[in-house]
Protein backbone atom coordinates (compact mmCIF):
# COMPACT_ATOMS: atom_id res chain seq x y z
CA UNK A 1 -8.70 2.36 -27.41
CA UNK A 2 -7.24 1.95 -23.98
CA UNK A 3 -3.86 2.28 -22.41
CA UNK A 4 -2.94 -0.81 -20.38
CA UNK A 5 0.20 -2.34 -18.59
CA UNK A 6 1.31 -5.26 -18.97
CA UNK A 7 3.92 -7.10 -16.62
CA UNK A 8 6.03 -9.42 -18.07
CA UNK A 9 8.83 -11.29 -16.11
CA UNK A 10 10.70 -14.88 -16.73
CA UNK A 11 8.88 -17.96 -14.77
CA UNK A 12 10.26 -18.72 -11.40
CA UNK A 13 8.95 -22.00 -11.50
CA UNK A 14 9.89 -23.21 -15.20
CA UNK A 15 12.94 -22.06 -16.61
CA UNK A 16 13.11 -20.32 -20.14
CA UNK A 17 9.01 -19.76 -20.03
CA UNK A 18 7.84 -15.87 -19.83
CA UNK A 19 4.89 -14.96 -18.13
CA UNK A 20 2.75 -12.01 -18.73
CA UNK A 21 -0.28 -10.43 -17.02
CA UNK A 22 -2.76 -7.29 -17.90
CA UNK A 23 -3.19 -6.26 -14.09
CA UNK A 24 -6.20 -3.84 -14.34
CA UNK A 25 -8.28 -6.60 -16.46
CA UNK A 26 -8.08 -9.59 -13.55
CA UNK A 27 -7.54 -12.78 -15.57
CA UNK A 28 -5.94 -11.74 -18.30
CA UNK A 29 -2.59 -13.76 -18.56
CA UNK A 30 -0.45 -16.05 -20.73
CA UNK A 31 2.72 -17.09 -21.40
CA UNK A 32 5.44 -17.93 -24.40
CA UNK A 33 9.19 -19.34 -25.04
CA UNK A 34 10.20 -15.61 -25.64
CA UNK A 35 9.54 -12.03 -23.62
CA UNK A 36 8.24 -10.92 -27.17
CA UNK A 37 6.11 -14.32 -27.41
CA UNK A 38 4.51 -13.49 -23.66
CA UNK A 39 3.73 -10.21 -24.58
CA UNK A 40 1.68 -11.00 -28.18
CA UNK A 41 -0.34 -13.46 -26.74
CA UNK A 42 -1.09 -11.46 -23.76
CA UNK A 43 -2.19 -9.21 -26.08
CA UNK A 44 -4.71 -11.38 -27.85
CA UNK A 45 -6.09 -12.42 -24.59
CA UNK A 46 -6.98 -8.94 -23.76
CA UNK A 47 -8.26 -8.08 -27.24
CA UNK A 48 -10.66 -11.30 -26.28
CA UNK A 49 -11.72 -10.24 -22.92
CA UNK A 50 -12.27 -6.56 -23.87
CA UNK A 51 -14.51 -7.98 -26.79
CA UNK A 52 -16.31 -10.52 -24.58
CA UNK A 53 -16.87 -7.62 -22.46
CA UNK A 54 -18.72 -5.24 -25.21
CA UNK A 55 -20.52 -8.17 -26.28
CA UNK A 56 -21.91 -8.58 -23.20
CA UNK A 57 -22.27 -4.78 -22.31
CA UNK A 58 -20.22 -5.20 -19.56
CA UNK A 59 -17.87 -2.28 -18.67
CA UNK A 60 -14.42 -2.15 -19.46
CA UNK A 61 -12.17 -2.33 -16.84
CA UNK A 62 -9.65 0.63 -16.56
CA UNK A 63 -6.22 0.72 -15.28
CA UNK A 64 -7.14 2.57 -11.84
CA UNK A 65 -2.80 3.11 -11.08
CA UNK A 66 -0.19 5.06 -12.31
CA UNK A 67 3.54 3.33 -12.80
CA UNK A 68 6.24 5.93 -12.71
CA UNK A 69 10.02 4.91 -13.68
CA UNK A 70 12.53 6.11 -11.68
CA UNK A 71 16.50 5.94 -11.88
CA UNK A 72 18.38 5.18 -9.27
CA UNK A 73 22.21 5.78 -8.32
CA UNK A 74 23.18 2.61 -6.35
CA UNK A 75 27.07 2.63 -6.07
């Protein structure tokens, strides 16, 4: 089982639409009416393309980045 990101950020074109995207796997991407929504189907998406992937005895791609969180003091 991999480790994967997933960025997930409201629509700047359409209003009250989420969109969500598994960088390190190009393609994989969807959307929903919720954060939570854009994140689950994102989710099956991957689970698809991983298992196309094996199927196909293709190699899995691999996140190849490290995100760090940082706080910041902005007053």
């Amino acid at each position: 089982m991999g480790r994967y990101w997933i960025r997930v950020y409201p629509d700047p074109e359409e209003p009250g639409v989420w969109l969500a995207e598994v960088p390190a796997v190009p393609g994989v991407r969807s959307d929903g009416d919720t954060r939570e929504e854009a994140i689950q189907n994102v989710l099956e998406a991957l689970e698809a393309m991983l298992e196309a992937l094996r199927a196909r005895n293709l190699p899995i791609p691999e996140p190849d980045e490290e995100w760090v969180e940082v706080h910041v003091n902005a007053a």
